[in-house]
PDB file of N, CA and C in Angstrom:
ATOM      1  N   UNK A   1     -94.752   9.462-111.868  1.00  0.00           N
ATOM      2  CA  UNK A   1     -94.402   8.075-112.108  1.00  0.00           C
ATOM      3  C   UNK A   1     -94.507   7.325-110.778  1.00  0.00           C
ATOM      4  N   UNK A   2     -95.071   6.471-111.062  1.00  0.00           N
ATOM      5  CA  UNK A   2     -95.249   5.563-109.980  1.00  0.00           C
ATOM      6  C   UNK A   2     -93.313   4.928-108.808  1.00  0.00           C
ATOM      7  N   UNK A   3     -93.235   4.524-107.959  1.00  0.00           N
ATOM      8  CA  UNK A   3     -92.167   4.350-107.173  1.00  0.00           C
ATOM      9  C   UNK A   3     -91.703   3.346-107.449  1.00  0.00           C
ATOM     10  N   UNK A   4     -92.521   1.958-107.736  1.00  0.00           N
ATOM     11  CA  UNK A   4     -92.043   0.662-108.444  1.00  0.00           C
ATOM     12  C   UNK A   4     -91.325   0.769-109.599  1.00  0.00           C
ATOM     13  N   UNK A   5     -91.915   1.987-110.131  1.00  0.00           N
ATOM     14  CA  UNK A   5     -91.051   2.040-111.661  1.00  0.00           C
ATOM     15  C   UNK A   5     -89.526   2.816-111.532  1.00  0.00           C
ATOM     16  N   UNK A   6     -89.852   3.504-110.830  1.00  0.00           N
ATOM     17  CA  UNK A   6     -89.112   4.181-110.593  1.00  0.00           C
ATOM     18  C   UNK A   6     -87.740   3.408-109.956  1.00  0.00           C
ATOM     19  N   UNK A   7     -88.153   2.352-108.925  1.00  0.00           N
ATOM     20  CA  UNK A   7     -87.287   1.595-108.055  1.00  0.00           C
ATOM     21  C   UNK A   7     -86.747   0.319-109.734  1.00  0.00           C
ATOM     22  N   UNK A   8     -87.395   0.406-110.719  1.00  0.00           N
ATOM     23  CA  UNK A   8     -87.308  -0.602-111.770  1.00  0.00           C
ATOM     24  C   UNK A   8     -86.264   0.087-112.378  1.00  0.00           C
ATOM     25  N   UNK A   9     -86.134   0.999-112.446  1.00  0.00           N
ATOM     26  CA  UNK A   9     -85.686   2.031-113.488  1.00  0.00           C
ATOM     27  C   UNK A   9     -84.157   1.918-112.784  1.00  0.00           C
ATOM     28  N   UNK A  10     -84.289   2.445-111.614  1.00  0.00           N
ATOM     29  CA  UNK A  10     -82.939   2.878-110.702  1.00  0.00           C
ATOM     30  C   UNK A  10     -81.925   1.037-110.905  1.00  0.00           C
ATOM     31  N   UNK A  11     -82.889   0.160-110.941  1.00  0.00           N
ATOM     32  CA  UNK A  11     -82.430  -1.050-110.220  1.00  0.00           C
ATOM     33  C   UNK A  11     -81.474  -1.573-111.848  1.00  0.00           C
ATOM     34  N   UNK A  12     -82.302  -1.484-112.985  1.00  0.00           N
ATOM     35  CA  UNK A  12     -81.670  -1.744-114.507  1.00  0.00           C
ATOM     36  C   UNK A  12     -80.161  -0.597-114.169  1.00  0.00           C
ATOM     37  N   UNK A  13     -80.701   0.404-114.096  1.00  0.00           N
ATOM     38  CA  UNK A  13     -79.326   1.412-114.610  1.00  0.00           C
ATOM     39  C   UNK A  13     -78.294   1.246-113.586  1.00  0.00           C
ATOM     40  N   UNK A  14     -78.519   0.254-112.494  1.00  0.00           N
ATOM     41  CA  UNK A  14     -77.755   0.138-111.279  1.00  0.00           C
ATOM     42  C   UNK A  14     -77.025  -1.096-111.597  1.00  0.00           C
ATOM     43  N   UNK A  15     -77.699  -2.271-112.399  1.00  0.00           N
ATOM     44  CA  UNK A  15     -76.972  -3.302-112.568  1.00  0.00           C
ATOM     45  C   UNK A  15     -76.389  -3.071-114.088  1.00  0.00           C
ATOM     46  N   UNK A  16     -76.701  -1.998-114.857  1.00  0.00           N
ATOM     47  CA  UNK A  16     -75.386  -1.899-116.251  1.00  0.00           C
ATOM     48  C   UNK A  16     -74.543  -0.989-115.967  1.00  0.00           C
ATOM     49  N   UNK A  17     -74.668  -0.310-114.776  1.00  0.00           N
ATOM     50  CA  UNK A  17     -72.669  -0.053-114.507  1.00  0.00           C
ATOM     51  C   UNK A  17     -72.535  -0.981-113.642  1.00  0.00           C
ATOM     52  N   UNK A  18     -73.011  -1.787-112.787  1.00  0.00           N
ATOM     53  CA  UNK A  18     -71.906  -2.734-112.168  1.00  0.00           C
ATOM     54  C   UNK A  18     -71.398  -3.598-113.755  1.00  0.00           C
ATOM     55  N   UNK A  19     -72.493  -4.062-114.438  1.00  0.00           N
ATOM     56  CA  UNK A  19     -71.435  -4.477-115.619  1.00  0.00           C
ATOM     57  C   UNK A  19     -70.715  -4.027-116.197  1.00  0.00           C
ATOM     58  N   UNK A  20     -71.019  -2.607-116.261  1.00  0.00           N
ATOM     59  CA  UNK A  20     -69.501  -2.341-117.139  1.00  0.00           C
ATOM     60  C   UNK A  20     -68.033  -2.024-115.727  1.00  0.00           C
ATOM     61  N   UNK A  21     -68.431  -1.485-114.658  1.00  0.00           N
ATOM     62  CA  UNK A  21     -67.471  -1.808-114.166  1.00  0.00           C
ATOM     63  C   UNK A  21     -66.903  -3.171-114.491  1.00  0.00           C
ATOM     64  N   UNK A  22     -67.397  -4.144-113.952  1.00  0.00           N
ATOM     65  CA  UNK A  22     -66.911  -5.105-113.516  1.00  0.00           C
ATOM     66  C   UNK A  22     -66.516  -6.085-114.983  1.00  0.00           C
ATOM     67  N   UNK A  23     -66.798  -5.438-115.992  1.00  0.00           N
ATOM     68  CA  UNK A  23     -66.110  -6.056-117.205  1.00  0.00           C
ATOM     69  C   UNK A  23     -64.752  -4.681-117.563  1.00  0.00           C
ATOM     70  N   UNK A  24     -63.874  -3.869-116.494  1.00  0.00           N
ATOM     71  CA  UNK A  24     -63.243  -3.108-116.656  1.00  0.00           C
ATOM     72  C   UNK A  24     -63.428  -1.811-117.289  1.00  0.00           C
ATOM     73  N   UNK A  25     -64.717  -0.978-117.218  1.00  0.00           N
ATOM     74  CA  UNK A  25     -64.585   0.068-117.706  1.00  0.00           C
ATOM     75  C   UNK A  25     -64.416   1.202-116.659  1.00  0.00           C
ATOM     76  N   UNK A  26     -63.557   2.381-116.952  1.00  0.00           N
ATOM     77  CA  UNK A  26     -63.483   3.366-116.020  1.00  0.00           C
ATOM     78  C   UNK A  26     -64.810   3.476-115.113  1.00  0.00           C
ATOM     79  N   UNK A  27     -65.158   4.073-113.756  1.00  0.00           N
ATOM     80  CA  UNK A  27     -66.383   4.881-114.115  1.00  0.00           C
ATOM     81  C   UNK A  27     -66.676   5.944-114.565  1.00  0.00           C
ATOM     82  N   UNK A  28     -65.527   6.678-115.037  1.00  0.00           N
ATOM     83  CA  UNK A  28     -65.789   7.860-115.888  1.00  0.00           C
ATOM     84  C   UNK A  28     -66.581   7.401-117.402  1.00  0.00           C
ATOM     85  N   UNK A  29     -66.552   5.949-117.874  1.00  0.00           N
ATOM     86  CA  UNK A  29     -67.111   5.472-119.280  1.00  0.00           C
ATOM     87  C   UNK A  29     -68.308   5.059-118.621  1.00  0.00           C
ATOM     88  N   UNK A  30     -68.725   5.367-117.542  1.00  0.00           N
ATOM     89  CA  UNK A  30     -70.105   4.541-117.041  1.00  0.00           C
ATOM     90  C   UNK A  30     -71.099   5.886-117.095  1.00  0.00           C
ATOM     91  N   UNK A  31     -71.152   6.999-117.139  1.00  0.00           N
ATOM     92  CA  UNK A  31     -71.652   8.397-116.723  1.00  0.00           C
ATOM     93  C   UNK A  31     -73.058   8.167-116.772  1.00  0.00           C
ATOM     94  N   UNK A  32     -73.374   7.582-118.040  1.00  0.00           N
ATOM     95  CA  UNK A  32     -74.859   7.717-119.133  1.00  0.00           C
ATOM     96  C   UNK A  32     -75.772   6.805-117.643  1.00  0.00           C
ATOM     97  N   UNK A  33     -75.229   5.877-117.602  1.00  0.00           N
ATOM     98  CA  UNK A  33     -75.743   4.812-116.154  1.00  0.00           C
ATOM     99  C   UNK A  33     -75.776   5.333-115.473  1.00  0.00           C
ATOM    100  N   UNK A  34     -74.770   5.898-114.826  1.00  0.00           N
ATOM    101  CA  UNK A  34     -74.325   6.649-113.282  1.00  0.00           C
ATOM    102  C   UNK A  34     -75.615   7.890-112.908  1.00  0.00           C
ATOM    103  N   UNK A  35     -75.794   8.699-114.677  1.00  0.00           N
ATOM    104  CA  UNK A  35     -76.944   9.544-114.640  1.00  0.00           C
ATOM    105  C   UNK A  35     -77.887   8.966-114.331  1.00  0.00           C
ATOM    106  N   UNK A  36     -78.773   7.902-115.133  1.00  0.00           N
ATOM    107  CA  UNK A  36     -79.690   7.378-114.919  1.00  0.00           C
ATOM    108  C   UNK A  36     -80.180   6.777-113.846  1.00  0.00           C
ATOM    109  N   UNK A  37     -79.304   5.960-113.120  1.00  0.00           N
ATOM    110  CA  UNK A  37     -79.317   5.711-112.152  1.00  0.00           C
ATOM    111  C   UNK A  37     -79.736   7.434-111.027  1.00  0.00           C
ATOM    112  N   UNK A  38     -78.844   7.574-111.017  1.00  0.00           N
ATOM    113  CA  UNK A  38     -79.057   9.447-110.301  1.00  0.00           C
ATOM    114  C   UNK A  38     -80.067   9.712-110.220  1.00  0.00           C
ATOM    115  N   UNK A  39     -80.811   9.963-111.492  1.00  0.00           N
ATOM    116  CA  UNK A  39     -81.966  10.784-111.631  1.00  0.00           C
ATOM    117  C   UNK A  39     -83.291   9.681-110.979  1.00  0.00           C
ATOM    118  N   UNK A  40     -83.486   8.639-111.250  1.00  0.00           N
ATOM    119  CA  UNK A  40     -84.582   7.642-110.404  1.00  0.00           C
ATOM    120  C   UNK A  40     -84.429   7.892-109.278  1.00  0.00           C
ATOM    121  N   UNK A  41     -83.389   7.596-108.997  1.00  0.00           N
ATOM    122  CA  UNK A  41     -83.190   7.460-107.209  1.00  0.00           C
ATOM    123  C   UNK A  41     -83.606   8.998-106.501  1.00  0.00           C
ATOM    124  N   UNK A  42     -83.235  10.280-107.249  1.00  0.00           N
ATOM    125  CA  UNK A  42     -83.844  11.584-107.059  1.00  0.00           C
ATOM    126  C   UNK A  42     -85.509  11.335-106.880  1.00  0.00           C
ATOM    127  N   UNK A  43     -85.360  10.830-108.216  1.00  0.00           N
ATOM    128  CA  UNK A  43     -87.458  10.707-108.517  1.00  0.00           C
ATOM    129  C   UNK A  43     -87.960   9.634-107.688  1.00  0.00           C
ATOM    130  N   UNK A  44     -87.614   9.017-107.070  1.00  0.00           N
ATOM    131  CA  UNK A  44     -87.986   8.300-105.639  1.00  0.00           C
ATOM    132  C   UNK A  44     -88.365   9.035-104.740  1.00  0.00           C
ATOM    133  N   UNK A  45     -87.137   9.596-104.237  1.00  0.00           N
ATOM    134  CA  UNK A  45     -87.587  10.956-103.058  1.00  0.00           C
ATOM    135  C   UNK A  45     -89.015  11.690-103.503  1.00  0.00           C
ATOM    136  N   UNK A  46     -88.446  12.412-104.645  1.00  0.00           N
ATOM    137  CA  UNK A  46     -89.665  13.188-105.152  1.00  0.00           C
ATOM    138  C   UNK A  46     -91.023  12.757-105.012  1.00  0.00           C
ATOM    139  N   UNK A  47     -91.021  11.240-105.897  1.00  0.00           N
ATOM    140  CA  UNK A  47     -92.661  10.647-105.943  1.00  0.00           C
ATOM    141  C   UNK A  47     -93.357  10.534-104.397  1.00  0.00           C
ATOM    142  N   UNK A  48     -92.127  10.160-104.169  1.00  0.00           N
ATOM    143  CA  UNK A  48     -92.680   9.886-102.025  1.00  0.00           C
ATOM    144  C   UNK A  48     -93.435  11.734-101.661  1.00  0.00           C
ATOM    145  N   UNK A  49     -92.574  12.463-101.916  1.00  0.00           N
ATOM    146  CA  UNK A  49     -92.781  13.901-101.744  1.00  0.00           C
ATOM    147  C   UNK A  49     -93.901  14.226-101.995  1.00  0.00           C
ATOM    148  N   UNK A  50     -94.437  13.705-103.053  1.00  0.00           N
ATOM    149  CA  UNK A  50     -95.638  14.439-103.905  1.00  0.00           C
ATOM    150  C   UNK A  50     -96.536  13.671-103.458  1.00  0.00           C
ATOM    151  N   UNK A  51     -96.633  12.104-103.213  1.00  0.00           N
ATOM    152  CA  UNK A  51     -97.630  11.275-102.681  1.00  0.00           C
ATOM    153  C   UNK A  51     -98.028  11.883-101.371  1.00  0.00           C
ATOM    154  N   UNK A  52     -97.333  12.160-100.105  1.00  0.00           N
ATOM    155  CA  UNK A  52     -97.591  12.466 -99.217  1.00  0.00           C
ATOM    156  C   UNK A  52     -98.263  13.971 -99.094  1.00  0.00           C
ATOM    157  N   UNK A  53     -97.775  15.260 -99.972  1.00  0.00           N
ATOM    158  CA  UNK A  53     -98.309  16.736 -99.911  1.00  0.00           C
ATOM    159  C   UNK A  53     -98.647  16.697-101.208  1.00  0.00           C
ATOM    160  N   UNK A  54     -99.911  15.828-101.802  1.00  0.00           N
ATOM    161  CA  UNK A  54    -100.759  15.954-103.123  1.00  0.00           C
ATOM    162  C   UNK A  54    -101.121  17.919-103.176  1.00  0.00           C
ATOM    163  N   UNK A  55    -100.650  18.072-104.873  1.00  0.00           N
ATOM    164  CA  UNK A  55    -101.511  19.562-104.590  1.00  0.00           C
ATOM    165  C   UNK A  55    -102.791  19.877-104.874  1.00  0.00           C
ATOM    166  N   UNK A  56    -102.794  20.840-104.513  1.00  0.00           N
ATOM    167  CA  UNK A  56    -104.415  21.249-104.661  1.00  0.00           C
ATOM    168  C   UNK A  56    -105.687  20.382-105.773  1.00  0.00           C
ATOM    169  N   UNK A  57    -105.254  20.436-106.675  1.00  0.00           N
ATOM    170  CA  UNK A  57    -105.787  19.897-107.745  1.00  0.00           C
ATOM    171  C   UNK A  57    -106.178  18.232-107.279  1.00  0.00           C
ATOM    172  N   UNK A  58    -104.037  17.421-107.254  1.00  0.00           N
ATOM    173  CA  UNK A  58    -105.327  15.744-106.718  1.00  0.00           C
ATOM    174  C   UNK A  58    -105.935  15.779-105.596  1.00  0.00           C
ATOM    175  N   UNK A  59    -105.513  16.749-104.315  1.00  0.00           N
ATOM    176  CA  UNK A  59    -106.286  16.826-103.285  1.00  0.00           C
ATOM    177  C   UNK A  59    -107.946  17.027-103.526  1.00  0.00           C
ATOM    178  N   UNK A  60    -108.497  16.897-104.506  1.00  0.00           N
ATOM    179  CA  UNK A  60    -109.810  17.555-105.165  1.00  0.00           C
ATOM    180  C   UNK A  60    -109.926  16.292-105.776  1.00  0.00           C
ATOM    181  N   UNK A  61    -109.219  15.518-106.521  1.00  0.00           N
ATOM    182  CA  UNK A  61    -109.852  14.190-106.924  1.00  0.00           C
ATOM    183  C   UNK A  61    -109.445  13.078-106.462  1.00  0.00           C
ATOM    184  N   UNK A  62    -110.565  11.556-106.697  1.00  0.00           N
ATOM    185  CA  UNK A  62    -110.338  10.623-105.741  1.00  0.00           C
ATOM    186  C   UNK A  62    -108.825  10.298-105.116  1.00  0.00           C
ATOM    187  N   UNK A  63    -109.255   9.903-103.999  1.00  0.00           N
ATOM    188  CA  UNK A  63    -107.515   9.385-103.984  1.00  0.00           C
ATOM    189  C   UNK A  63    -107.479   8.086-104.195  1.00  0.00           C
ATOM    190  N   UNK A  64    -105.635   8.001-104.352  1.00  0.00           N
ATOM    191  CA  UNK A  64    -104.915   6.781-104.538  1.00  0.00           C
ATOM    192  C   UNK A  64    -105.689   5.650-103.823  1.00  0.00           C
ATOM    193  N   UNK A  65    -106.178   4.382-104.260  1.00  0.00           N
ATOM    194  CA  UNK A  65    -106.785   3.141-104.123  1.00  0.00           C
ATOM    195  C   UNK A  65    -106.117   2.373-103.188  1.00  0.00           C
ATOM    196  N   UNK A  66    -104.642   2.650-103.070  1.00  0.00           N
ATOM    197  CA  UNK A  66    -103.402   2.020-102.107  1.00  0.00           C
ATOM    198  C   UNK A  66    -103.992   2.326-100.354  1.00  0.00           C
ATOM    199  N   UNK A  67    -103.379   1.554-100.097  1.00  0.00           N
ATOM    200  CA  UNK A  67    -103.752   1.865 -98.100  1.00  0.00           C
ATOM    201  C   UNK A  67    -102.851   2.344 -97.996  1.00  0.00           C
ATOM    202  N   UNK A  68    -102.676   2.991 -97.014  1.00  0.00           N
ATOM    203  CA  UNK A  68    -101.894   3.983 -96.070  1.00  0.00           C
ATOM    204  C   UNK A  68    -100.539   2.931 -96.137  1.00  0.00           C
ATOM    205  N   UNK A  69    -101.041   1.511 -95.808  1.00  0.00           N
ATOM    206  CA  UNK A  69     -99.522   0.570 -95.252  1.00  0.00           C
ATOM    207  C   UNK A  69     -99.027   0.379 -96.800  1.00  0.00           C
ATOM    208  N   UNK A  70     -99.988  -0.117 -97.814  1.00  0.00           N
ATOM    209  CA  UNK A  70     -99.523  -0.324 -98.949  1.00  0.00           C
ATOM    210  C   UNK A  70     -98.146   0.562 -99.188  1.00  0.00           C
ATOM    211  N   UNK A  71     -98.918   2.212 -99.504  1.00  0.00           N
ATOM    212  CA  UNK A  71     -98.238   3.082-100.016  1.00  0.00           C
ATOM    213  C   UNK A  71     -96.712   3.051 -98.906  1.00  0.00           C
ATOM    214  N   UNK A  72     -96.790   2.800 -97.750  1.00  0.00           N
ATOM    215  CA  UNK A  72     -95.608   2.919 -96.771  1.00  0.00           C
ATOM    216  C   UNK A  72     -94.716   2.326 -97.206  1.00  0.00           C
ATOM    217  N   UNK A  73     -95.034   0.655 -97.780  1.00  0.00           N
ATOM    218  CA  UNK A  73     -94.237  -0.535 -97.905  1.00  0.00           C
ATOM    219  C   UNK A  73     -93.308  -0.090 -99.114  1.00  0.00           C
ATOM    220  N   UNK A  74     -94.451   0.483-100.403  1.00  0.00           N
ATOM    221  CA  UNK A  74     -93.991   0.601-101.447  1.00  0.00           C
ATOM    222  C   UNK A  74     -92.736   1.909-101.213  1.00  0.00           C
ATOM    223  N   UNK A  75     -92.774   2.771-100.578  1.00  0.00           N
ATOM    224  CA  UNK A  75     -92.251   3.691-100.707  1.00  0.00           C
ATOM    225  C   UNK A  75     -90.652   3.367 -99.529  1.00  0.00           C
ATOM    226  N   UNK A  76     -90.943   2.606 -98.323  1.00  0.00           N
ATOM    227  CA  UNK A  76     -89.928   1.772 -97.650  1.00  0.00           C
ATOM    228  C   UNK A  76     -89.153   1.222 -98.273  1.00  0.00           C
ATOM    229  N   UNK A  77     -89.710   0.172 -99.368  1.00  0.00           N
ATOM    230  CA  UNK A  77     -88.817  -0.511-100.224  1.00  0.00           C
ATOM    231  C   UNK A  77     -88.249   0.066-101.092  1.00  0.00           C
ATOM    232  N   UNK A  78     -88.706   1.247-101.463  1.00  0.00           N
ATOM    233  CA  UNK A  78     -87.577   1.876-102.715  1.00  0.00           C
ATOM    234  C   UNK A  78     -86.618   2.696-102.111  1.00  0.00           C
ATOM    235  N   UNK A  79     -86.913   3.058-101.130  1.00  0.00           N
ATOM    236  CA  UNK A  79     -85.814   3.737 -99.988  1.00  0.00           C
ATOM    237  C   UNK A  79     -84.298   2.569 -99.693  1.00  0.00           C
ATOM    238  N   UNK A  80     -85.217   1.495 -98.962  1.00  0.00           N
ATOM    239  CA  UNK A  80     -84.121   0.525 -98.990  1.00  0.00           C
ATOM    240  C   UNK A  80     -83.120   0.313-100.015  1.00  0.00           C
ATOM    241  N   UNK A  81     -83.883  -0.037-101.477  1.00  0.00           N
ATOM    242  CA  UNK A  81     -83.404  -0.365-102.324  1.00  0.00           C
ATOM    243  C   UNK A  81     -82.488   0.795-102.985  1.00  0.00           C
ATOM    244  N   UNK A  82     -83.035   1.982-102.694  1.00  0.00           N
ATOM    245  CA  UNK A  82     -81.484   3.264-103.286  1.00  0.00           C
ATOM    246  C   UNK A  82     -80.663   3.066-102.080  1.00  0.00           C
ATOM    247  N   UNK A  83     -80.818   2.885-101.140  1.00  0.00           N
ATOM    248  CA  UNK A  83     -79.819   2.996-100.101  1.00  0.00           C
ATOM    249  C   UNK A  83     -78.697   1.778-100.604  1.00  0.00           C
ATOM    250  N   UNK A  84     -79.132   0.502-100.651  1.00  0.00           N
ATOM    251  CA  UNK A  84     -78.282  -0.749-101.323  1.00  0.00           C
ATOM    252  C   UNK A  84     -77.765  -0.353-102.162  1.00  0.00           C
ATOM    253  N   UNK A  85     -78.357   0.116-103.095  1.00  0.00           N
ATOM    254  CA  UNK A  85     -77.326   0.685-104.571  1.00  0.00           C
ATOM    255  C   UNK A  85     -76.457   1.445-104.477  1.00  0.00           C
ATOM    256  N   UNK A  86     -76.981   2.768-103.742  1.00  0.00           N
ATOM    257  CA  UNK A  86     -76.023   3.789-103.136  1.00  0.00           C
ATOM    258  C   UNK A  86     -74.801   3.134-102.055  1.00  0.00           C
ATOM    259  N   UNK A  87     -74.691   2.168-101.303  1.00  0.00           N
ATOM    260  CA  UNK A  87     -73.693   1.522-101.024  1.00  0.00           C
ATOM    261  C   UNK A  87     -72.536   0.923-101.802  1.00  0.00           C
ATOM    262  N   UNK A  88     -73.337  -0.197-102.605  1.00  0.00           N
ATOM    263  CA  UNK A  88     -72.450  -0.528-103.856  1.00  0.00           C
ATOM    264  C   UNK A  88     -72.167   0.488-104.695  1.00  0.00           C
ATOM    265  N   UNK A  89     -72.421   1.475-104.493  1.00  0.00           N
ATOM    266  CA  UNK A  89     -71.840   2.417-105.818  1.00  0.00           C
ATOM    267  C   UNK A  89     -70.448   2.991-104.959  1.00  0.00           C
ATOM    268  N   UNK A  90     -70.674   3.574-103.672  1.00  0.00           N
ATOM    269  CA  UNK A  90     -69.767   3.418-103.300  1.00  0.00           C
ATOM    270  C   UNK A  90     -68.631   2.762-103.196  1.00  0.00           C
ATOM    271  N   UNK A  91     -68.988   1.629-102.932  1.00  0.00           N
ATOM    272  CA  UNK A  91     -67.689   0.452-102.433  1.00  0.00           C
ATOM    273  C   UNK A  91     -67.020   0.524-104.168  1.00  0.00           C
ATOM    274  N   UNK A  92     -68.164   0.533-105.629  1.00  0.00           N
ATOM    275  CA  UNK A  92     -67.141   0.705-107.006  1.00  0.00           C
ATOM    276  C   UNK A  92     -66.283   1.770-106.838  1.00  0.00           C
ATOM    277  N   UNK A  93     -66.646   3.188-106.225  1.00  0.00           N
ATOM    278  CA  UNK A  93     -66.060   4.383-107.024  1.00  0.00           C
ATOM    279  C   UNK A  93     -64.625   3.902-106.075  1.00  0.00           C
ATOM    280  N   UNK A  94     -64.592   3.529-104.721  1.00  0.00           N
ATOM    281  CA  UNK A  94     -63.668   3.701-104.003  1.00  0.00           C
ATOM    282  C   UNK A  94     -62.626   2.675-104.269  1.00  0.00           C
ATOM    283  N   UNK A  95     -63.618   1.196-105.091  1.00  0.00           N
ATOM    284  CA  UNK A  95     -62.332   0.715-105.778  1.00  0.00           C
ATOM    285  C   UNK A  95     -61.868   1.023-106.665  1.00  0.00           C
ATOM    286  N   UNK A  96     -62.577   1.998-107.764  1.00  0.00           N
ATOM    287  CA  UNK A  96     -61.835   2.227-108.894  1.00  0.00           C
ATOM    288  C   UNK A  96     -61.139   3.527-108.418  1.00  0.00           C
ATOM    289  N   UNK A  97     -61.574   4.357-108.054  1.00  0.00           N
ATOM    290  CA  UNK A  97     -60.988   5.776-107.685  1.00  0.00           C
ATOM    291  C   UNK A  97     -60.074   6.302-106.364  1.00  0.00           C
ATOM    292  N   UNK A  98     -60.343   5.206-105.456  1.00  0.00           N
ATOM    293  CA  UNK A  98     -59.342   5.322-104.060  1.00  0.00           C
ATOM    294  C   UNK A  98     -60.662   6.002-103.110  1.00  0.00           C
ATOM    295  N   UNK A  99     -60.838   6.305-101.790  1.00  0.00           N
ATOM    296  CA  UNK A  99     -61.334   7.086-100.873  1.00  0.00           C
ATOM    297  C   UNK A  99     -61.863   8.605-101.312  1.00  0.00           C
ATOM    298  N   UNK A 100     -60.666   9.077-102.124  1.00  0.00           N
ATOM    299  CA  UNK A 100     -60.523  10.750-102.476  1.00  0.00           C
ATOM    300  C   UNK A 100     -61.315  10.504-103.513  1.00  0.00           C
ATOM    301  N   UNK A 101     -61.835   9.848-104.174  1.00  0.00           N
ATOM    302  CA  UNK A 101     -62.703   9.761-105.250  1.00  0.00           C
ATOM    303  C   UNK A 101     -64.273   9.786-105.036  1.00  0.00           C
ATOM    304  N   UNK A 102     -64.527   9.187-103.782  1.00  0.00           N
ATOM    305  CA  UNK A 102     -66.264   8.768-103.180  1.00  0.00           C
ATOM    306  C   UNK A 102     -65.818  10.041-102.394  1.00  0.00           C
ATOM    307  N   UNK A 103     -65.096  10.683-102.049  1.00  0.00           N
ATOM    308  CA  UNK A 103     -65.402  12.120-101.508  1.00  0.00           C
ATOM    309  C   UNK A 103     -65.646  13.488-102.544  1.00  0.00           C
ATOM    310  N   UNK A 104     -64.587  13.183-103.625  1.00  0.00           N
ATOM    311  CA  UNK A 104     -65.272  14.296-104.793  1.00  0.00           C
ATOM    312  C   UNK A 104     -66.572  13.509-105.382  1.00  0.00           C
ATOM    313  N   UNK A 105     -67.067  12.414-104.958  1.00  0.00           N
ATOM    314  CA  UNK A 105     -68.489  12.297-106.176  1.00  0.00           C
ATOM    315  C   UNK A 105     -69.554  13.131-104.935  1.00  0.00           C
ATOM    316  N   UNK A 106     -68.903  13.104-103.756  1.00  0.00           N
ATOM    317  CA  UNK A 106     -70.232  13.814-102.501  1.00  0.00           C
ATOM    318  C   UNK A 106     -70.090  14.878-102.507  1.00  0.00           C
ATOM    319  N   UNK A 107     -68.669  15.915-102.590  1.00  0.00           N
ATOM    320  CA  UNK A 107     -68.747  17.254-102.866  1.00  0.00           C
ATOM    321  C   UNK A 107     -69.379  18.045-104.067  1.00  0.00           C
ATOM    322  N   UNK A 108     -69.250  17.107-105.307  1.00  0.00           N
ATOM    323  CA  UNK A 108     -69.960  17.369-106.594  1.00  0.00           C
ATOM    324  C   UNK A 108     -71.287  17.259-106.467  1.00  0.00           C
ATOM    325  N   UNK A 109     -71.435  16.668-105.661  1.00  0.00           N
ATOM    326  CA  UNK A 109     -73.515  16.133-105.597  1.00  0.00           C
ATOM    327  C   UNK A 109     -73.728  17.417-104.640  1.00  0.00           C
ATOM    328  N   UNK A 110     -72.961  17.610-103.333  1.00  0.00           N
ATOM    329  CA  UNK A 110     -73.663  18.866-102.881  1.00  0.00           C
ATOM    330  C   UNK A 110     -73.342  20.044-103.396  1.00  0.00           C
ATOM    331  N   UNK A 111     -72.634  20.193-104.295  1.00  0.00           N
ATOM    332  CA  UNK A 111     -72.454  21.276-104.694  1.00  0.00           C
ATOM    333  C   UNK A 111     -73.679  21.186-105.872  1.00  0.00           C
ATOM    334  N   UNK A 112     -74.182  19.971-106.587  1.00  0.00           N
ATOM    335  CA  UNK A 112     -74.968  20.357-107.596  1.00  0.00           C
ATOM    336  C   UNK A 112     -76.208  20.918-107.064  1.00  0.00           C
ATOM    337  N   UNK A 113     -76.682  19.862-105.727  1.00  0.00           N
ATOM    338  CA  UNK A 113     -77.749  20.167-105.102  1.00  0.00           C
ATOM    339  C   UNK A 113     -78.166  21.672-104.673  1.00  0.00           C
ATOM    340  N   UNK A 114     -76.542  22.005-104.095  1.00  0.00           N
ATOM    341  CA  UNK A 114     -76.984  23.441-103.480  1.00  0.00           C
ATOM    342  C   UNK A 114     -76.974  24.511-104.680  1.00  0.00           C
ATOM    343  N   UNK A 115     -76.655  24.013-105.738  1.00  0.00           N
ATOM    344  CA  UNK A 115     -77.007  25.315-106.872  1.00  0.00           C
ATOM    345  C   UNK A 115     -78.493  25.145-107.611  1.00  0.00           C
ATOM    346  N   UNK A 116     -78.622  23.911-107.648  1.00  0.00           N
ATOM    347  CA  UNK A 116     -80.796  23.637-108.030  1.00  0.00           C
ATOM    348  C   UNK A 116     -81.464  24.033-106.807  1.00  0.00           C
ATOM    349  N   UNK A 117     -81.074  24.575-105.495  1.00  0.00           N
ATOM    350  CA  UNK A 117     -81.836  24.888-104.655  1.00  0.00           C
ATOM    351  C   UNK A 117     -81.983  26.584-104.358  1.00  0.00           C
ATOM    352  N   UNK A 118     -80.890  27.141-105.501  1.00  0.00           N
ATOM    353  CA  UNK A 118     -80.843  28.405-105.601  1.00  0.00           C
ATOM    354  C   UNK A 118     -81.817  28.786-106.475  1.00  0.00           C
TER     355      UNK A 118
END
C-alpha cells in the first residue's frame, strides 16, 4: 500500500477517537480506532521498509516513477504525521488515564513488539 494511504488511513482512525474521546468515551470504548490507527502507523514504517530494500523480484522490474526526493518527502511526511498523532494520543491517554496509564500503553506495545519479533 502506498504511504499516502496509509498516512489517510492512520489520519481518519486518528480523528474518530479524538471524537469519541472528546464526546466522553473511555479509551478503553475507543480500541477498534486505537487498533486501526496502530496498525497504519506500523504499515508506514513497513511501506518505507520495503520501498527502500525492494526484494528480489521488484528489484527485477521497472522501478517506482517517484524521484528519490519525491519518495523522501512522501515518506518524511508520514513520519511527521504519526509522530503528531502519536503525541496527541498521548496527551488523551494521560488525560483520561493519569501518567501510569501512557506508561502501561508503552509497556504493552513493547511487550507486544518483543513477542512478534520472536
Amino acid at each position: 500500500m502506498e504511504i499516502v494511504t496509509l498516512v489517510a488511513t492512520a489520519s481518519a482512525a486518528f480523528k474518530g477517537l479524538k471524537q469519541l474521546v472528546e464526546a466522553g468515551r473511555e479509551i478503553e470504548d475507543c480500541m477498534s480506532q486505537l487498533s486501526t490507527w496502530a496498525t497504519a502507523v506500523a504499515d508506514i514504517d513497513k511501506a518505507a521498509e520495503l520501498k527502500r530494500k525492494p526484494s528480489l523480484f521488484k528489484s527485477l522490474i521497472p522501478k517506482d516513477s517517484k524521484s528519490i526526493q519525491a519518495q523522501a518527502m512522501d515518506e518524511f511526511a508520514a513520519k511527521k504525521a504519526a509522530q503528531k498523532q502519536r503525541d496527541e494520543l498521548r496527551q488523551l491517554i494521560q488525560y483520561t488515564q493519569g501518567k501510569h496509564g501512557w506508561e502501561q500503553f508503552l509497556a504493552l506495545e513493547s511487550e507486544i513488539r518483543k513477542k512478534r519479533r520472536q
